[in-house]
N, C-alpha and C. Protein backbone atom coordinates (compact mmCIF):
# COMPACT_ATOMS: atom_id res chain seq x y z
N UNK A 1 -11.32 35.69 -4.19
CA UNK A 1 -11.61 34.93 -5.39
C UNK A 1 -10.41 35.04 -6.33
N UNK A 2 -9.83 33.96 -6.98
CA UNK A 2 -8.56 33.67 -7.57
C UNK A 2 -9.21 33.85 -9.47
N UNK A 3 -8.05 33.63 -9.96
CA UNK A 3 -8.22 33.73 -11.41
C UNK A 3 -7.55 31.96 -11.91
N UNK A 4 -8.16 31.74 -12.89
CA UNK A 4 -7.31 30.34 -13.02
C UNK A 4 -6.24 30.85 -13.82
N UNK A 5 -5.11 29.91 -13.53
CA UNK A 5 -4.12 30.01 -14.21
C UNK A 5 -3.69 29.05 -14.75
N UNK A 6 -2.50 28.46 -15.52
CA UNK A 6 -1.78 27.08 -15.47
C UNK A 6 -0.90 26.95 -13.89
N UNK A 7 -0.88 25.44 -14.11
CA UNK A 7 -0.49 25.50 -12.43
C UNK A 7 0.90 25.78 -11.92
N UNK A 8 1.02 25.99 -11.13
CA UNK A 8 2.34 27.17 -10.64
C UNK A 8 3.22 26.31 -10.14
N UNK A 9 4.57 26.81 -10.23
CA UNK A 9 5.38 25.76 -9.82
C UNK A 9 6.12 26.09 -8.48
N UNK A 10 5.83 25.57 -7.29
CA UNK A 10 6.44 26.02 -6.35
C UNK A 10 7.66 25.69 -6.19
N UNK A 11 9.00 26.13 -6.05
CA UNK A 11 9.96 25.84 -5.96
C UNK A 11 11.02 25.13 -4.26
N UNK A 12 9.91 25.42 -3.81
CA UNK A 12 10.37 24.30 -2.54
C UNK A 12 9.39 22.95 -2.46
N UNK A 13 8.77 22.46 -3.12
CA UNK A 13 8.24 20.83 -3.07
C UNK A 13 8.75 19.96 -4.06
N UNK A 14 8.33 18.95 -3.66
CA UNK A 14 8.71 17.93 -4.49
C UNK A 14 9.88 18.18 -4.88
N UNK A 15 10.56 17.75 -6.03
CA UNK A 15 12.15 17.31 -6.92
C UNK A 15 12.61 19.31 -7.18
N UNK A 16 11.20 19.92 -6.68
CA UNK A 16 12.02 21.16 -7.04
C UNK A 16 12.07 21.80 -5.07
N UNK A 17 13.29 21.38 -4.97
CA UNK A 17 13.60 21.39 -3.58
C UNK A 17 14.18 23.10 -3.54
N UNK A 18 14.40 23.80 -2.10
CA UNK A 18 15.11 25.21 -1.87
C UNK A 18 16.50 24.77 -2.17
N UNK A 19 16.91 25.23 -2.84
CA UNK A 19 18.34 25.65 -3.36
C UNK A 19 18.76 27.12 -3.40
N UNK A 20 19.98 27.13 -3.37
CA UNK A 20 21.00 28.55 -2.92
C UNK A 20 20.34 29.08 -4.38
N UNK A 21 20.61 30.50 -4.08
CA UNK A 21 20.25 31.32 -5.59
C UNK A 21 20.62 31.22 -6.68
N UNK A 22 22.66 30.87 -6.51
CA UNK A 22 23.02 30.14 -7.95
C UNK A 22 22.35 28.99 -8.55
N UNK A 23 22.21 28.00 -7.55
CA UNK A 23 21.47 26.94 -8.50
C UNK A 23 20.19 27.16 -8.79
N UNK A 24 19.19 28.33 -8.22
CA UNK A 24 17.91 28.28 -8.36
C UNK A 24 17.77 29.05 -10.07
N UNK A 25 18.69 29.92 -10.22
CA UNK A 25 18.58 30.91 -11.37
C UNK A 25 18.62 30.00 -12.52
N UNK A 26 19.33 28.44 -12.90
CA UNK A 26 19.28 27.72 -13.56
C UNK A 26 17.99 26.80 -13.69
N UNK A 27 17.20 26.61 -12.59
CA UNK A 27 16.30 25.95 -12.79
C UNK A 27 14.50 26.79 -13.12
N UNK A 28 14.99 27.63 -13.67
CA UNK A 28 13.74 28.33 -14.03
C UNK A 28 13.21 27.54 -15.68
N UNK A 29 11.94 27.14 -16.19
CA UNK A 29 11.64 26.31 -16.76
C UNK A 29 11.53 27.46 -18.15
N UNK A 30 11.94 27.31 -19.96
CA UNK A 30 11.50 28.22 -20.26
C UNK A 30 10.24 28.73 -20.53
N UNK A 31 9.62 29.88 -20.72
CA UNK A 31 8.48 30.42 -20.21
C UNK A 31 7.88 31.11 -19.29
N UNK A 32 8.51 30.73 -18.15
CA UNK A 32 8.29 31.18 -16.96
C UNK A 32 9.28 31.96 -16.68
N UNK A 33 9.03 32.57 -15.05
CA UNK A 33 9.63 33.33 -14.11
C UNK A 33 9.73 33.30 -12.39
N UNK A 34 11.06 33.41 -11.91
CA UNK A 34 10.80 33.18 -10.81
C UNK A 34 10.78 34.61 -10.21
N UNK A 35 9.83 34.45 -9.45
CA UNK A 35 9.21 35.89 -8.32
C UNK A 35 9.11 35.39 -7.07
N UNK A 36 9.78 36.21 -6.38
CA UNK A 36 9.93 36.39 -4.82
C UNK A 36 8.68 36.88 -4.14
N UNK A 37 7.51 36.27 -3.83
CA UNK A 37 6.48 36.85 -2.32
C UNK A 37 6.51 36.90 -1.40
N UNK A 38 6.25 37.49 -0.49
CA UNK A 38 6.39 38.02 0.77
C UNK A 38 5.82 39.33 1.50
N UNK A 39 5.77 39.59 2.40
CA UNK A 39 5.99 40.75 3.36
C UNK A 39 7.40 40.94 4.14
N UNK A 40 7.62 39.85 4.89
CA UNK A 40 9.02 40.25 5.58
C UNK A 40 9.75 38.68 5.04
N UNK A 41 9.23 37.49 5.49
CA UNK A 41 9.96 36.12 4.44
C UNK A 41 10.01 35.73 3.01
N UNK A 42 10.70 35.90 2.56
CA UNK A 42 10.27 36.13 0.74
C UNK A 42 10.45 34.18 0.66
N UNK A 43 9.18 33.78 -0.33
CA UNK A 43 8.74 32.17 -0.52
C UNK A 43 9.38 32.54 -2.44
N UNK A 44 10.09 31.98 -2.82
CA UNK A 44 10.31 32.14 -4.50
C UNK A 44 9.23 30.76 -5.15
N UNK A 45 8.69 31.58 -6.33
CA UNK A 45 7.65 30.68 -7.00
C UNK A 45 8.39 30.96 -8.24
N UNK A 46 7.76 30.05 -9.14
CA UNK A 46 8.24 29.43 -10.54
C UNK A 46 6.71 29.78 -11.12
N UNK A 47 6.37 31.07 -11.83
CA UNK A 47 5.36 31.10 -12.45
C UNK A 47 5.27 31.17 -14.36
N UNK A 48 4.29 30.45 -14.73
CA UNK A 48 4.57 31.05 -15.93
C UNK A 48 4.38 32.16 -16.91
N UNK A 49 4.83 32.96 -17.50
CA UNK A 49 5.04 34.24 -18.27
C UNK A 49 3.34 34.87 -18.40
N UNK A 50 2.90 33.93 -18.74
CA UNK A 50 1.42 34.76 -19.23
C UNK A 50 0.69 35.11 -18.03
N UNK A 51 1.32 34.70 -16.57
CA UNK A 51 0.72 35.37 -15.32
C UNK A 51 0.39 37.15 -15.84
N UNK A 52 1.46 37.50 -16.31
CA UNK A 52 1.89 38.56 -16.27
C UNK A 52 1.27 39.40 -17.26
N UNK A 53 0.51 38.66 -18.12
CA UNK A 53 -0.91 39.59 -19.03
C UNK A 53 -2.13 39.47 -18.22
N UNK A 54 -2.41 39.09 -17.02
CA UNK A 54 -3.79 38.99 -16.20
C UNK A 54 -3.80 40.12 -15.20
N UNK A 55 -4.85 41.13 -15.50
CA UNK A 55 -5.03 41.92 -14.82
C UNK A 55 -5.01 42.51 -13.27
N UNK A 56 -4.72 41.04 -12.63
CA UNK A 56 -4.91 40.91 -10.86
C UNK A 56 -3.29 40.68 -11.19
N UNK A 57 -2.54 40.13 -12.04
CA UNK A 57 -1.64 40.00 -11.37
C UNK A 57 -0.82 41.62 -11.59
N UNK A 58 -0.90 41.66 -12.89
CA UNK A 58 -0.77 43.88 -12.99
C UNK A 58 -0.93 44.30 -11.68
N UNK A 59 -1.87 44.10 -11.21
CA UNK A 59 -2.00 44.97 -9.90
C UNK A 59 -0.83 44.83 -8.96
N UNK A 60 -0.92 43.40 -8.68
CA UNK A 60 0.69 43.31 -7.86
C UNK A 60 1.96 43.56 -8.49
N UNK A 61 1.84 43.52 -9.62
CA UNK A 61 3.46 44.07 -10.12
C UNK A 61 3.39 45.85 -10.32
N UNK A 62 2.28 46.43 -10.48
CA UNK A 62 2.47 48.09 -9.82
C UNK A 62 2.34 48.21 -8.45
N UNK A 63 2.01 47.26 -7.39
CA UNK A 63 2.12 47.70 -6.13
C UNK A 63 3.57 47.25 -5.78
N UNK A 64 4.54 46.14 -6.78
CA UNK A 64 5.67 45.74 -6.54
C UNK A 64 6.42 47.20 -6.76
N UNK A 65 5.88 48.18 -7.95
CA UNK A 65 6.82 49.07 -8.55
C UNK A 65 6.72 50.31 -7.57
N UNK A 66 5.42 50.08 -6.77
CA UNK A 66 5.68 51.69 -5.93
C UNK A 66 6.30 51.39 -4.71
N UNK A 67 6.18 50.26 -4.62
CA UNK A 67 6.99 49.53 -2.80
C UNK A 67 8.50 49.74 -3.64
N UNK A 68 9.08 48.89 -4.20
CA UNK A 68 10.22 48.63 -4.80
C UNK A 68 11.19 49.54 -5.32
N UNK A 69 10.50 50.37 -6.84
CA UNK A 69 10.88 50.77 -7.67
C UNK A 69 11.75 50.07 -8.75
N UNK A 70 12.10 50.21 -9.83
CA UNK A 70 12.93 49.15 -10.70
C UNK A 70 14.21 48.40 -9.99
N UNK A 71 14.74 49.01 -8.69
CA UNK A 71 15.99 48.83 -8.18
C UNK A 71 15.91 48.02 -7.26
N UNK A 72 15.91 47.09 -7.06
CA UNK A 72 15.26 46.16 -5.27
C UNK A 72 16.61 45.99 -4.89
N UNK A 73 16.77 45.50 -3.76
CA UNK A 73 18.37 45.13 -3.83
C UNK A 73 18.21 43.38 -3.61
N UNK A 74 16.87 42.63 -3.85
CA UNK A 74 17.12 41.63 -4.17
C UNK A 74 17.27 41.01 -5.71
N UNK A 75 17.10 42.02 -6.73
CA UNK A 75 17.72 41.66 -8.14
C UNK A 75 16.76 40.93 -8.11
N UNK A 76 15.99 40.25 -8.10
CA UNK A 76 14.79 39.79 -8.79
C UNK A 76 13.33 40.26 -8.72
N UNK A 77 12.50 39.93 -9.50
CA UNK A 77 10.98 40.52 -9.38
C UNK A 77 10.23 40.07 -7.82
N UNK A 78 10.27 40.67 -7.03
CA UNK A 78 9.80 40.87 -5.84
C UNK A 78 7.90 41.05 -5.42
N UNK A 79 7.36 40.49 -4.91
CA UNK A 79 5.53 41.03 -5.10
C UNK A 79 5.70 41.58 -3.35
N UNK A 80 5.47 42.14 -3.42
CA UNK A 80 4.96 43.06 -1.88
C UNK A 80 3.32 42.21 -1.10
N UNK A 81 3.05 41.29 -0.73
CA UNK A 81 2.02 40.95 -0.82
C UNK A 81 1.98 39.37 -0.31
N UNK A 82 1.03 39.44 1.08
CA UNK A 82 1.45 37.95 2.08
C UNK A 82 1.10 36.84 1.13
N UNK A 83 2.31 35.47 1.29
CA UNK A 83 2.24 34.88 0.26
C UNK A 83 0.97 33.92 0.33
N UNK A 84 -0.24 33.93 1.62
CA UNK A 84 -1.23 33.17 1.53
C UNK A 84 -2.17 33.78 0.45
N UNK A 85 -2.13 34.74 0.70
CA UNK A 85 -2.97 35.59 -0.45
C UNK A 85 -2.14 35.82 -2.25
N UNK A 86 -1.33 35.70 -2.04
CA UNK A 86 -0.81 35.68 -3.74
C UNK A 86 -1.31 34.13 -4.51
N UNK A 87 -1.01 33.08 -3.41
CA UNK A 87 -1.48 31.70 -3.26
C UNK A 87 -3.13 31.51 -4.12
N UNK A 88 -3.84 32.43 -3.23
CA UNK A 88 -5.14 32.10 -2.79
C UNK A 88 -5.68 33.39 -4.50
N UNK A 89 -5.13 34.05 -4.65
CA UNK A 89 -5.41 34.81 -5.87
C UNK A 89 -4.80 33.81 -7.21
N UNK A 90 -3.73 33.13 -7.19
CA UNK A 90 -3.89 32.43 -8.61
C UNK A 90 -4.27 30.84 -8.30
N UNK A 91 -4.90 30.44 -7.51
CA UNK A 91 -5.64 29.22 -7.45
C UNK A 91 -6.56 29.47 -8.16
């Protein structure tokens, strides 16, 4: 069971196509954030900021901090967590 959110911006559909990391770091909308999901293929999403006061999503950003720690070596906010289910939690 998901939480509603505002709707998320996936960054590989439509006009917001996969682009290399330099150009992706520019197209973040303000408000938002882009976060990397995955287990072993990381999918980058375009979410917006107030994800990040909802209690389910807390959960994945302390399971990001004990997998991770502040240091990832992908430099961005990373979720530890298969991306059908990160999906299927903010629908």
């Amino acid at each position: 069971m998901g939480f509603r959110l505002p709707r998320l911006i996936n960054a590989k559909s439509g006009p917001k196509r996969s682009l290399s990391f330099s150009e992706t770091t520019a197209l973040v909308p303000k408000g938002h954030i882009a976060i990397y999901v995955g287990e072993v293929e990381k999918k980058r999403f375009v979410v917006p900021i107030s994800f990040l006061n909802h209690p389910s999503f807390r959960n994945l950003l302390s399971r990001a901090e004990e997998e991770y720690g502040f240091n990832h070596p992908m430099g961005a906010l990373t979720i530890p967590c298969a991306k059908e289910a990160f999906i299927d939690l903010i629908d």
